[in-house]
C-alpha atoms as a PDB file:
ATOM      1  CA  UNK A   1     -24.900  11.707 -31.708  1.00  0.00           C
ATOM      2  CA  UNK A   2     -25.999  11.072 -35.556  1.00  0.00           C
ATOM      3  CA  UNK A   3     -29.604  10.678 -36.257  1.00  0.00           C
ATOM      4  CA  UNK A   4     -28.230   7.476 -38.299  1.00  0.00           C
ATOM      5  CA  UNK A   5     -27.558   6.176 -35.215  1.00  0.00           C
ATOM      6  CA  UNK A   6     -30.898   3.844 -34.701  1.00  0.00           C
ATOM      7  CA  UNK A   7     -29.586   1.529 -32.352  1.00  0.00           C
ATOM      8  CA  UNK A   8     -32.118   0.638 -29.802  1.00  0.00           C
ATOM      9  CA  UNK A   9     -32.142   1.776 -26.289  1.00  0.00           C
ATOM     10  CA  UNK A  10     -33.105  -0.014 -23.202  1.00  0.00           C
ATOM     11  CA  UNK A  11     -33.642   0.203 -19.825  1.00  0.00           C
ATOM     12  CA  UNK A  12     -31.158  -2.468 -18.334  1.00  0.00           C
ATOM     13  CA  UNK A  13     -27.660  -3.985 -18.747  1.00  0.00           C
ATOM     14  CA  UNK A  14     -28.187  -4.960 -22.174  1.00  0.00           C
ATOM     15  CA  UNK A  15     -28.339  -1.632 -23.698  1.00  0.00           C
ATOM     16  CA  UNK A  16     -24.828  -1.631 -23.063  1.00  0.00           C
ATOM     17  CA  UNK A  17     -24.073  -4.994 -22.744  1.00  0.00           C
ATOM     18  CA  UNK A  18     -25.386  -6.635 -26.226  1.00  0.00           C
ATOM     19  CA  UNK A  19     -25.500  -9.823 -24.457  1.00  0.00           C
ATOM     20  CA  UNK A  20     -21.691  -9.918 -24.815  1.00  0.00           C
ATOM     21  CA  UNK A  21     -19.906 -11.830 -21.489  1.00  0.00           C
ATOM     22  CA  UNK A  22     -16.339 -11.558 -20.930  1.00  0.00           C
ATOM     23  CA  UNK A  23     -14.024 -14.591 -20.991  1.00  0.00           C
ATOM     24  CA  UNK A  24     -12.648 -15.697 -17.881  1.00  0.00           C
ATOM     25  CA  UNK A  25      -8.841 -14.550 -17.239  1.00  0.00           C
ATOM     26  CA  UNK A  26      -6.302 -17.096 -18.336  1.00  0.00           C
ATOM     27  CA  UNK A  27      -3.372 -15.386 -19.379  1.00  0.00           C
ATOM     28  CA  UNK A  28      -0.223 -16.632 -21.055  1.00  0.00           C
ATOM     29  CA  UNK A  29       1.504 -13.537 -21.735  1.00  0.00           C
ATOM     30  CA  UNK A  30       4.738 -12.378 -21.130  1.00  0.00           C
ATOM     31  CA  UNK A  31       3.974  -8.851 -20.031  1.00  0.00           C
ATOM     32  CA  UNK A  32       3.865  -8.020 -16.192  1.00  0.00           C
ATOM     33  CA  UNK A  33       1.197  -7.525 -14.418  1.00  0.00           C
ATOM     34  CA  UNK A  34       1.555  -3.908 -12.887  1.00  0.00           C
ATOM     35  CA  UNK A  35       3.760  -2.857 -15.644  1.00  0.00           C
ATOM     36  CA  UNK A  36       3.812  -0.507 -18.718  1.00  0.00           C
ATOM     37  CA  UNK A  37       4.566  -2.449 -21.538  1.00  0.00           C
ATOM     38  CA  UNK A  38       4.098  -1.990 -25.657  1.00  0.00           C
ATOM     39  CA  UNK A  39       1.711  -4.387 -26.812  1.00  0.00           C
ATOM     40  CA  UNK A  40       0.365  -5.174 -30.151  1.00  0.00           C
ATOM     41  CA  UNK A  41      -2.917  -4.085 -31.405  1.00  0.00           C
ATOM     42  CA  UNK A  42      -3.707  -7.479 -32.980  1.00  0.00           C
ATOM     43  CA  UNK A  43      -3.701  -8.261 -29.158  1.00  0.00           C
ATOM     44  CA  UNK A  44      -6.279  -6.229 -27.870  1.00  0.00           C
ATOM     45  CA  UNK A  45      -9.599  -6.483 -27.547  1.00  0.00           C
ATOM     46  CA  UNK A  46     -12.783  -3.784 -26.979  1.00  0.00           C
ATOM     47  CA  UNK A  47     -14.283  -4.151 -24.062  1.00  0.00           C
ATOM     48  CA  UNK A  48     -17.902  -5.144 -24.247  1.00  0.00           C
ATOM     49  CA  UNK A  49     -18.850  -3.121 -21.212  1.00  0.00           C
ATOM     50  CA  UNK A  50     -18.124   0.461 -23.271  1.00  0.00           C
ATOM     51  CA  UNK A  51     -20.924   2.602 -22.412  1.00  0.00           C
ATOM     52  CA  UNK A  52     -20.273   4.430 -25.538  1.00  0.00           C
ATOM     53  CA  UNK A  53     -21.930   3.715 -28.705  1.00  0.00           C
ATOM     54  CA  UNK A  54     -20.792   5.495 -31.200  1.00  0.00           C
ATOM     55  CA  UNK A  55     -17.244   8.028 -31.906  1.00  0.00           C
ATOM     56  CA  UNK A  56     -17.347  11.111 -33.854  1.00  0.00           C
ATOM     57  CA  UNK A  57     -15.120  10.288 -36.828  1.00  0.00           C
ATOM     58  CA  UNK A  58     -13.352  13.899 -37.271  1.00  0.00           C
ATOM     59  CA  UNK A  59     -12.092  13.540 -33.462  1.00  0.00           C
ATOM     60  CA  UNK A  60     -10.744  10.423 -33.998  1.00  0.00           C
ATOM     61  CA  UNK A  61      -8.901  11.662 -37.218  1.00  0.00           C
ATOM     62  CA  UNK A  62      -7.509  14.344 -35.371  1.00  0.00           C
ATOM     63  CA  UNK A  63      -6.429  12.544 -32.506  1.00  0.00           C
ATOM     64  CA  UNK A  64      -4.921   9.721 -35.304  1.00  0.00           C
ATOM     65  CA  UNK A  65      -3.450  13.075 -36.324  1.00  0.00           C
ATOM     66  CA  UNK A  66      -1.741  13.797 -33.642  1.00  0.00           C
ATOM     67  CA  UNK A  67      -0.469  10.328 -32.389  1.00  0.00           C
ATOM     68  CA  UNK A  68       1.058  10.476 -35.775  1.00  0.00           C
ATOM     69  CA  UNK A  69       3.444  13.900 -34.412  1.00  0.00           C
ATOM     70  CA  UNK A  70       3.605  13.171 -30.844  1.00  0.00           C
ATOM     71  CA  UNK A  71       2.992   9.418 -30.259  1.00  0.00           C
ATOM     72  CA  UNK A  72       0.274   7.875 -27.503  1.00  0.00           C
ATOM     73  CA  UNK A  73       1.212   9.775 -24.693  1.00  0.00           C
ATOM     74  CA  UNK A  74      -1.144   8.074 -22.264  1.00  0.00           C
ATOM     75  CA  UNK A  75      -1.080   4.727 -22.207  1.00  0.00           C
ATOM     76  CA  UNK A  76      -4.273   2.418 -22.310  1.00  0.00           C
ATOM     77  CA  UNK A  77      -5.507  -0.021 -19.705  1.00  0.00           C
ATOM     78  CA  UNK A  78      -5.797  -3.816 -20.106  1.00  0.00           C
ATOM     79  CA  UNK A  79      -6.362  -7.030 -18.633  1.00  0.00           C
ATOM     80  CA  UNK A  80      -4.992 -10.264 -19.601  1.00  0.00           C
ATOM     81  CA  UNK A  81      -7.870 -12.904 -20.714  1.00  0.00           C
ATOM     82  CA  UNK A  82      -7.665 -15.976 -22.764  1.00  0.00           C
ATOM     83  CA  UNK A  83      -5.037 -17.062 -25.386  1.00  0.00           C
ATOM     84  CA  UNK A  84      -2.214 -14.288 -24.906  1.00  0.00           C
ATOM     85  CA  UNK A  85      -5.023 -11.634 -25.654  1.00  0.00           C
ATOM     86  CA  UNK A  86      -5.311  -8.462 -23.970  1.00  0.00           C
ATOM     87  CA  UNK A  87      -9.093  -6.645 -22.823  1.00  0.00           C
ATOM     88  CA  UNK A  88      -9.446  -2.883 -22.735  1.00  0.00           C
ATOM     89  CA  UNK A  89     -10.395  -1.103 -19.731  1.00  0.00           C
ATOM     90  CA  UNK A  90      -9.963   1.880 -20.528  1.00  0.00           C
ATOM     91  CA  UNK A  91      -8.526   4.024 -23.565  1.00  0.00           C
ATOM     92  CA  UNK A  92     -10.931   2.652 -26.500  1.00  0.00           C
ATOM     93  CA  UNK A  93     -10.833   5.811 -28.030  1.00  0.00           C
ATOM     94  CA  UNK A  94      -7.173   6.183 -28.049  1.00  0.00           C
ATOM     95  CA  UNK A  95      -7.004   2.739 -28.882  1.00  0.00           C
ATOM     96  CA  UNK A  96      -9.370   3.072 -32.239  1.00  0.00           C
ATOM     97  CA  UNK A  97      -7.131   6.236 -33.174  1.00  0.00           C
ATOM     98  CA  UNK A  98      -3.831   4.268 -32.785  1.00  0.00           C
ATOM     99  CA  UNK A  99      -5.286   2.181 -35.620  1.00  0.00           C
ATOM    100  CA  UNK A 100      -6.138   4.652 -37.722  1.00  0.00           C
ATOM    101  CA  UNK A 101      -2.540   6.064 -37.539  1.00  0.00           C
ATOM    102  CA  UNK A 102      -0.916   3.151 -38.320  1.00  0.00           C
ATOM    103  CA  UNK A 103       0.354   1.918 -35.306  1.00  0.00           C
ATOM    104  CA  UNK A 104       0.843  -1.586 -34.918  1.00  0.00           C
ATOM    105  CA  UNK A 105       1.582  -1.603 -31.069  1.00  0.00           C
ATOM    106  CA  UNK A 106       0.719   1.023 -28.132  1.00  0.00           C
ATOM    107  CA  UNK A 107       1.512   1.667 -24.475  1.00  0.00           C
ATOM    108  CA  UNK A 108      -0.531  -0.406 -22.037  1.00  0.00           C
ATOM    109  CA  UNK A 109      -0.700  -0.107 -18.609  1.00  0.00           C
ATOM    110  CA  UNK A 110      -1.284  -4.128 -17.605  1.00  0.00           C
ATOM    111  CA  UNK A 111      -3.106  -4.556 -14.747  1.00  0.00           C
ATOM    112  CA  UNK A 112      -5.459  -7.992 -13.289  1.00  0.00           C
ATOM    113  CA  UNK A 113      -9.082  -7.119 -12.619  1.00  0.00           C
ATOM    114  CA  UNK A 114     -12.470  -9.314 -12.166  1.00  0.00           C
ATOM    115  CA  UNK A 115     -15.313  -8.441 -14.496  1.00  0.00           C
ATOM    116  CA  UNK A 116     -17.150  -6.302 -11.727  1.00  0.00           C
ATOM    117  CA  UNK A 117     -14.020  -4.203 -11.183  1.00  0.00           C
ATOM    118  CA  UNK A 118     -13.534  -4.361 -15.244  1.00  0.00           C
ATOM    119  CA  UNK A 119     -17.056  -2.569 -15.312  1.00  0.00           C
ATOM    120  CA  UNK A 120     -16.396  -0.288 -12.660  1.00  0.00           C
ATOM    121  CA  UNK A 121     -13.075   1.332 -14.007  1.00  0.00           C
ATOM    122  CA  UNK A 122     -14.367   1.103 -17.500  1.00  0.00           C
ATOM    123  CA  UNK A 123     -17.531   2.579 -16.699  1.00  0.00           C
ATOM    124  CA  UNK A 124     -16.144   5.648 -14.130  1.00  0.00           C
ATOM    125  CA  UNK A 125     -13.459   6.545 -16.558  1.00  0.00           C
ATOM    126  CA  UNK A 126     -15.522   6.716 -19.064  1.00  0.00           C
ATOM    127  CA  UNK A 127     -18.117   8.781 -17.470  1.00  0.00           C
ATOM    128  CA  UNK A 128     -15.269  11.039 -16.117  1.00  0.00           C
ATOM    129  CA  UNK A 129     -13.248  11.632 -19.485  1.00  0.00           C
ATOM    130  CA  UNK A 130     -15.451  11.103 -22.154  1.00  0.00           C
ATOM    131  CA  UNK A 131     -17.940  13.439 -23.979  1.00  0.00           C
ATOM    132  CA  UNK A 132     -21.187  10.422 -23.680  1.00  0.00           C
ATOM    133  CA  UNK A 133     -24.262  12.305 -24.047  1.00  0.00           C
ATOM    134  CA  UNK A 134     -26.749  12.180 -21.069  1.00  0.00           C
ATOM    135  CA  UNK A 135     -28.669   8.846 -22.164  1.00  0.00           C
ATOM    136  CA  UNK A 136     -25.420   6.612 -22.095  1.00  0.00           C
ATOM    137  CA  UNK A 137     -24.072   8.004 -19.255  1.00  0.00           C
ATOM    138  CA  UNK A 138     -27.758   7.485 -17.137  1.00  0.00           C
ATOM    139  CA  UNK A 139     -27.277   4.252 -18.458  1.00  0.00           C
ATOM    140  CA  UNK A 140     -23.728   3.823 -17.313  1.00  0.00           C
ATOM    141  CA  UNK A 141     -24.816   4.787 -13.765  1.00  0.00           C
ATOM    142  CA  UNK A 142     -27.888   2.213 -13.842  1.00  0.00           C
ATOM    143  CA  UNK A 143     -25.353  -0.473 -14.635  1.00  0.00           C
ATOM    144  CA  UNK A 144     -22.530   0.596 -11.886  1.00  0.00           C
ATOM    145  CA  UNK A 145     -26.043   0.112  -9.683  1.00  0.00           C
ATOM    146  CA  UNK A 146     -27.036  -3.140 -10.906  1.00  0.00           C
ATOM    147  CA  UNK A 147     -23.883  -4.981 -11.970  1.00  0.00           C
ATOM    148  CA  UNK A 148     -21.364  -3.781  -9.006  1.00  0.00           C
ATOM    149  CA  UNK A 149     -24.501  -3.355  -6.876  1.00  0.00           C
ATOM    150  CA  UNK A 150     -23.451   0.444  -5.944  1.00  0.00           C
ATOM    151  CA  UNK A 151     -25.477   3.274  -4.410  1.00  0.00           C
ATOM    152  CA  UNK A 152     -26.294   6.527  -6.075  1.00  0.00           C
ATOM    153  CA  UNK A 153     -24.138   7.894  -3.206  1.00  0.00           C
ATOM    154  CA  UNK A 154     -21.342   5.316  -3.978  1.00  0.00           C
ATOM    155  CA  UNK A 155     -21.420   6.266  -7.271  1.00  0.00           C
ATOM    156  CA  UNK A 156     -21.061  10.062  -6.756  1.00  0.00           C
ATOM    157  CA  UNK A 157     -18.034   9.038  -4.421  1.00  0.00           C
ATOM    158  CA  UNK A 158     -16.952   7.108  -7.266  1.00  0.00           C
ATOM    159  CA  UNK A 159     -17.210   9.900  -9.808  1.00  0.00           C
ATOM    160  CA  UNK A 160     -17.191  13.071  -8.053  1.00  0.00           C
ATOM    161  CA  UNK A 161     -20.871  14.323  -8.468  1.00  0.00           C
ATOM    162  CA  UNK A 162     -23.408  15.667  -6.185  1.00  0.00           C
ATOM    163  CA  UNK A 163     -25.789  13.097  -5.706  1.00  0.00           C
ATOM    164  CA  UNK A 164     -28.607  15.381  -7.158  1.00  0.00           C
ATOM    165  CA  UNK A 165     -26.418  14.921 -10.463  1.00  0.00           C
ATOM    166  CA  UNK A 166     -26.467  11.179 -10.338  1.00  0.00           C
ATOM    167  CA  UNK A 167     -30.418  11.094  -9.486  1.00  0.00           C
ATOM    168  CA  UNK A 168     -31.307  13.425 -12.121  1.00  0.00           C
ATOM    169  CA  UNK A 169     -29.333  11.504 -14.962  1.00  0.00           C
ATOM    170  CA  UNK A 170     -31.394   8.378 -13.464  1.00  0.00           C
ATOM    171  CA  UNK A 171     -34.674   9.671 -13.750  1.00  0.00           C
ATOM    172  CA  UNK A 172     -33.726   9.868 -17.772  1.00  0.00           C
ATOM    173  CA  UNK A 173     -34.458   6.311 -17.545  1.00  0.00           C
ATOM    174  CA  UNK A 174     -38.116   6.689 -17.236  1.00  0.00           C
ATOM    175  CA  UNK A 175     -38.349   8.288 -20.328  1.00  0.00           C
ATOM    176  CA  UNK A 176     -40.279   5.909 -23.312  1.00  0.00           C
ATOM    177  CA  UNK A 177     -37.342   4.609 -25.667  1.00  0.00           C
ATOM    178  CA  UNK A 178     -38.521   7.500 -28.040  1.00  0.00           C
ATOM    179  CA  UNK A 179     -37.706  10.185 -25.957  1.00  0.00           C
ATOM    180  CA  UNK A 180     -34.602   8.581 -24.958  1.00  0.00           C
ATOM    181  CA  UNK A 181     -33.481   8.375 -29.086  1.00  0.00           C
ATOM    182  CA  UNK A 182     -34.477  12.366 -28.477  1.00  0.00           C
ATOM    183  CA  UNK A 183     -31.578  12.872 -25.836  1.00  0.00           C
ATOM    184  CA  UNK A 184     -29.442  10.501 -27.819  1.00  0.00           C
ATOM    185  CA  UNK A 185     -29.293  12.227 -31.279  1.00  0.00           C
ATOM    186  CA  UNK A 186     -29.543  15.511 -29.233  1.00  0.00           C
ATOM    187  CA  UNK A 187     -32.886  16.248 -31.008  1.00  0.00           C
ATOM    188  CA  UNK A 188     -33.566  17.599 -27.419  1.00  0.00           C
ATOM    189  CA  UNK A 189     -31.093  18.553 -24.231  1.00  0.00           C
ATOM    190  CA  UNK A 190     -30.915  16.362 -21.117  1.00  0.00           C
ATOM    191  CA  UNK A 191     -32.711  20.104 -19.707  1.00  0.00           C
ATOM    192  CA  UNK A 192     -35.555  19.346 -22.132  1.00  0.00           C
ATOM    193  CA  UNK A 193     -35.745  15.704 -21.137  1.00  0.00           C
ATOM    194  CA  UNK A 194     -36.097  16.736 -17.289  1.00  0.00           C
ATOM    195  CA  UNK A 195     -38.529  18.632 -18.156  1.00  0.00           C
ATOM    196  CA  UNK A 196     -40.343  15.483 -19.583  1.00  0.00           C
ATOM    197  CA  UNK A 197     -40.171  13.370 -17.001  1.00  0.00           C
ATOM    198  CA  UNK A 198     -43.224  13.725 -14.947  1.00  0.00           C
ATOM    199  CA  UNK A 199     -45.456  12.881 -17.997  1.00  0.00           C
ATOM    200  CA  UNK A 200     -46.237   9.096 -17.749  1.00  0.00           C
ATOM    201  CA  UNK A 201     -47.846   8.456 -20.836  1.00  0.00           C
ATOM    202  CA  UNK A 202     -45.508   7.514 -23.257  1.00  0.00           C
ATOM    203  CA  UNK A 203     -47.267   8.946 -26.465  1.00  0.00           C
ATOM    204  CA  UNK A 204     -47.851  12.677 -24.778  1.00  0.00           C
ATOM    205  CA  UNK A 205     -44.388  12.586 -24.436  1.00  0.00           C
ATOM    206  CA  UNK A 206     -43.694  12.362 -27.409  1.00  0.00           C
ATOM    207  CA  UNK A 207     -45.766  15.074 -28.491  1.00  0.00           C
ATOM    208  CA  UNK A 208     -44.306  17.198 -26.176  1.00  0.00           C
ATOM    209  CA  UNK A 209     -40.620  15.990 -27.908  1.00  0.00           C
ATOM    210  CA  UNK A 210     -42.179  16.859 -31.393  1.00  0.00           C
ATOM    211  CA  UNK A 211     -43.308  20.253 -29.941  1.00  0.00           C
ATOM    212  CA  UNK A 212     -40.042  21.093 -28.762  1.00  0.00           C
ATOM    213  CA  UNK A 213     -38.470  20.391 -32.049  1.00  0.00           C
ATOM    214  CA  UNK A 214     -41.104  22.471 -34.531  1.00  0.00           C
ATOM    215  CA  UNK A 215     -41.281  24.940 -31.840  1.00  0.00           C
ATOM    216  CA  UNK A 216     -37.905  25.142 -30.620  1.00  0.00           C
ATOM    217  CA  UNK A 217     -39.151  25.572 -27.236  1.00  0.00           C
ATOM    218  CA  UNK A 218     -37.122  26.709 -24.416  1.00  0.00           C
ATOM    219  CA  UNK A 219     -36.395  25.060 -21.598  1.00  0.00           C
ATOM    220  CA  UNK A 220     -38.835  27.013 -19.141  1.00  0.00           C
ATOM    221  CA  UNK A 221     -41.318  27.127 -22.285  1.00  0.00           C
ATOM    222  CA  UNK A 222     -41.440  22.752 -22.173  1.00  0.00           C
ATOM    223  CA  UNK A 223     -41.584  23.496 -18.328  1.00  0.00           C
ATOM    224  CA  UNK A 224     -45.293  25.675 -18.642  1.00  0.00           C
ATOM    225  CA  UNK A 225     -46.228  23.251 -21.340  1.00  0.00           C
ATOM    226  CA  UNK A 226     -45.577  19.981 -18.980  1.00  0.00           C
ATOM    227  CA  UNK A 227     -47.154  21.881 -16.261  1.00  0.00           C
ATOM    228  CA  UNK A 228     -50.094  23.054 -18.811  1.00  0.00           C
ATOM    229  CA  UNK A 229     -50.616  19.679 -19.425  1.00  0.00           C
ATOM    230  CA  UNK A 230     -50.647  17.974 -16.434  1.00  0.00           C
ATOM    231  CA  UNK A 231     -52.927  20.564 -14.920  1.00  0.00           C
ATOM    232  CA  UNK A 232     -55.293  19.206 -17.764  1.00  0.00           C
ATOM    233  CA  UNK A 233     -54.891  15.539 -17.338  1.00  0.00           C
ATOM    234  CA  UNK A 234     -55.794  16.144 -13.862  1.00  0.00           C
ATOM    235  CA  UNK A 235     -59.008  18.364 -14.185  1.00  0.00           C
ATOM    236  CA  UNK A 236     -61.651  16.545 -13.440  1.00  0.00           C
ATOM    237  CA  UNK A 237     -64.607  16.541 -16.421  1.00  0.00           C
ATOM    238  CA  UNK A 238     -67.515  18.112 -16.318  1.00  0.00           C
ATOM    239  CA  UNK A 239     -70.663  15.971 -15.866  1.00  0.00           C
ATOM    240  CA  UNK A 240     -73.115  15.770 -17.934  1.00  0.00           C
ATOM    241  CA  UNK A 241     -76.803  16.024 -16.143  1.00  0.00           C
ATOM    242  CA  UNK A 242     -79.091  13.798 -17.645  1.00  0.00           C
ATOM    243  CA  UNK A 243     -83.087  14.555 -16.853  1.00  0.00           C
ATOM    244  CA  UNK A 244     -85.335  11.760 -15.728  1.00  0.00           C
ATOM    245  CA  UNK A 245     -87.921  11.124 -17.912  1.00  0.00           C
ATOM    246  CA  UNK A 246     -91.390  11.563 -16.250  1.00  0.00           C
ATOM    247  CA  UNK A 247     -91.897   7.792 -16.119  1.00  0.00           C
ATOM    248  CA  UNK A 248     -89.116   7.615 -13.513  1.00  0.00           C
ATOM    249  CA  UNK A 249     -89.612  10.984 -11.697  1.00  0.00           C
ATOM    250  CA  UNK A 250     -93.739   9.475 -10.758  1.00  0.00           C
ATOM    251  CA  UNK A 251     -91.710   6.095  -9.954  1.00  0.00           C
ATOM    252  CA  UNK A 252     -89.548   8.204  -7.691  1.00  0.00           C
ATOM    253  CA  UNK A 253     -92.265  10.268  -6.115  1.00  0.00           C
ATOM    254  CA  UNK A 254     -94.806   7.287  -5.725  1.00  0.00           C
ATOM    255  CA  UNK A 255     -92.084   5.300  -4.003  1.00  0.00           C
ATOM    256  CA  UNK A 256     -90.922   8.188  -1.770  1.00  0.00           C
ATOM    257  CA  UNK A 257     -94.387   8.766  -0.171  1.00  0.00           C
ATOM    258  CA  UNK A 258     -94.635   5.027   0.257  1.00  0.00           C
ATOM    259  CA  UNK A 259     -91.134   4.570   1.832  1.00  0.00           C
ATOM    260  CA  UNK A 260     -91.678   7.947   3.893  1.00  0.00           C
ATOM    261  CA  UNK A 261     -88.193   8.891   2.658  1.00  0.00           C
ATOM    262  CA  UNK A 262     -86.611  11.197   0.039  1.00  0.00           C
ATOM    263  CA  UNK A 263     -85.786   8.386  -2.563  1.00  0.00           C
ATOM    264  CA  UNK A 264     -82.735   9.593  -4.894  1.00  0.00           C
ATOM    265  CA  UNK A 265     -82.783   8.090  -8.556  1.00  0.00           C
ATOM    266  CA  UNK A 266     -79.674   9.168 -10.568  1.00  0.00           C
ATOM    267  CA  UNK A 267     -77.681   8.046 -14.153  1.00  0.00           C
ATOM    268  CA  UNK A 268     -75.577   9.274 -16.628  1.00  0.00           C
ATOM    269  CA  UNK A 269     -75.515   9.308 -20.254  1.00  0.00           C
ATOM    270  CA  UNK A 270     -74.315   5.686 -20.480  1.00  0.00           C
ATOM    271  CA  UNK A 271     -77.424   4.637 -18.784  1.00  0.00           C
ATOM    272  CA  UNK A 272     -75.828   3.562 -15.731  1.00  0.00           C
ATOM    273  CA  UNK A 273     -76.810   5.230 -12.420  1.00  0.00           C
ATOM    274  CA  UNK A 274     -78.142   4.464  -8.986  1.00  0.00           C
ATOM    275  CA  UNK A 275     -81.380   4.374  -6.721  1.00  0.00           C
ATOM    276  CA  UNK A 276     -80.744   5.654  -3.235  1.00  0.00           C
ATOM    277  CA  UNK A 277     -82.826   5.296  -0.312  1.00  0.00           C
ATOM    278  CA  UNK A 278     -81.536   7.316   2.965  1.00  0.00           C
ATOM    279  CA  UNK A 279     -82.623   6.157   6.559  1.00  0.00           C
ATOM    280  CA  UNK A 280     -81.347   7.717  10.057  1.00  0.00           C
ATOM    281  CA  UNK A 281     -81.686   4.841  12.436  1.00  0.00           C
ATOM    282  CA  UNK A 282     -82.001   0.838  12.777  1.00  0.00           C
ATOM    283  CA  UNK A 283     -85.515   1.174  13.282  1.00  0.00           C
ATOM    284  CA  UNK A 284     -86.400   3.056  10.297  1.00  0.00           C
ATOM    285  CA  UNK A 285     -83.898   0.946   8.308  1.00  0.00           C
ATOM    286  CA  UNK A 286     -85.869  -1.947   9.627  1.00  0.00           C
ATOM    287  CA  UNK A 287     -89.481  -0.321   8.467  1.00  0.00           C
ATOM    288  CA  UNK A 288     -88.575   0.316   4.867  1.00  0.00           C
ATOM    289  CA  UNK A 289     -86.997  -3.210   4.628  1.00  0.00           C
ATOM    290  CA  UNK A 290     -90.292  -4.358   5.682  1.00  0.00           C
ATOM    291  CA  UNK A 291     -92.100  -2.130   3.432  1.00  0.00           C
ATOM    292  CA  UNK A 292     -90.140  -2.996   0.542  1.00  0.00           C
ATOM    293  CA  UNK A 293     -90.650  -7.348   1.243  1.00  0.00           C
END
């Protein structure tokens, strides 16, 4: 991915979506459902549920390149929708190279599909076939969860992954947008960004991103620097003991002979502290209450 690319990323359907919904199907075409047919590119549409956001430009010229020699060899998928139009399902990049050779019509595999099945084939073929980098395809899972209300073990079914693979491209998600963009623009590898994960705060993460970039940490480096840090975050601080001045030391002793108790008087730098006065049974509880009214 380009550092150009400054779209935002999200954590739910729109970051694929855009908001975009899909028209309902009303064909009036005269291509068979179920069939192969050449159909014109004015015809087509993208689909709005592409995971991918952006193509590199020099594979698309030489795949325009070579649908120039050969032809399309593999046919795209479509749906009919409204007005004689078609919807991809599948095959945008094919699709966006036939244009770019000049082609004014391609094979099409025609086939009828609801918009949850629409996302599901789009999104698994996609994920299957096509180079995404790790962000759009966590992404791509979190909406085959959501929309088409799939497992993480449906999904690895779906897709042929271990479900380790599916939860660890999840877990992505948790990143801040920032070290998402990182993964994106593959500033940092998907490794890195594992790495990453268990660090809530948002802003030490991206430290830790900048590190890895001046640094060019390794892998198990960002690993003993997460672990370096979290050891940290987690130690508690020292405290500071404060001395009481001798006005409140003769307080405490005074009141400790009258009470007939050890009487505790602590505080901290801020000021704030407390005064504790121990007892061992009911009664004596009882005589310093009465002591102290």
């Amino acid at each position: 991915m380009s550092a150009k690319n400054d779209k935002p990323l999200g954590r739910g359907l729109d970051a694929i979506l855009g908001g975009v919904k899909i028209p309902s199907a009303n064909p009036q075409s005269h291509h068979t459902v179920g069939s192969n047919s050449f159909i014109k590119l004015e015809s087509i549409e993208a689909n709005p549920y592409q995971p991918r956001t952006k193509f590199d430009e020099e594979e698309l010229q030489e795949l325009a390149q070579s649908i120039k020699t050969y032809g399309l060899i593999q046919p795209v998928t479509v749906r009919p929708v409204e007005n004689g139009k078609y919807q991809l399902i599948s095959g945008e990049r094919r699709f966006r190279a036939a244009k770019l050779a000049g082609l004014t019509e391609i094979p099409a595999f025609v086939r009828t599909a609801d918009d949850v099945q629409t996302v599901q084939m789009a999104l698994v073929e996609n994920i299957q076939r096509s180079d995404l980098n790790a962000i759009e395809i966590a992404l791509s899972y979190q909406m085959l969860m959501e929309e088409c209300n799939l497992s993480q073990t449906d999904i690895a079914s779906k897709v042929g992954k271990n479900l380790s693979t599916i939860s660890n491209y999840l877990r992505l998600l948790k990143l801040s947008t920032d070290a998402q963009v990182a993964v994106r623009d593959n500033r940092i590898s998907m490794a890195h960004a594992r790495a990453i994960v268990p660090v809530e705060d948002e802003q030490l993460q991206q430290k830790i991103v900048k590190q890895i970039e001046n640094e060019a940490l390794s892998v198990r480096q960002t690993e003993s620097l997460v672990k370096k840090l979290l050891s940290e975050s987690k130690t508690p601080k020292t405290k500071v003991k404060i001395t009481l001045s001798d006005e409140v030391r003769n307080f405490q002793s005074d009141l400790s002979k009258k009470l007939k108790t050890k009487v505790n008087i602590r505080k901290d730098i801020s000021g704030k502290g407390s005064l504790t006065i121990p007892f061992n049974s009911d009664e004596e509880l009882k005589r310093i209450i009465q002591i102290l009214q």
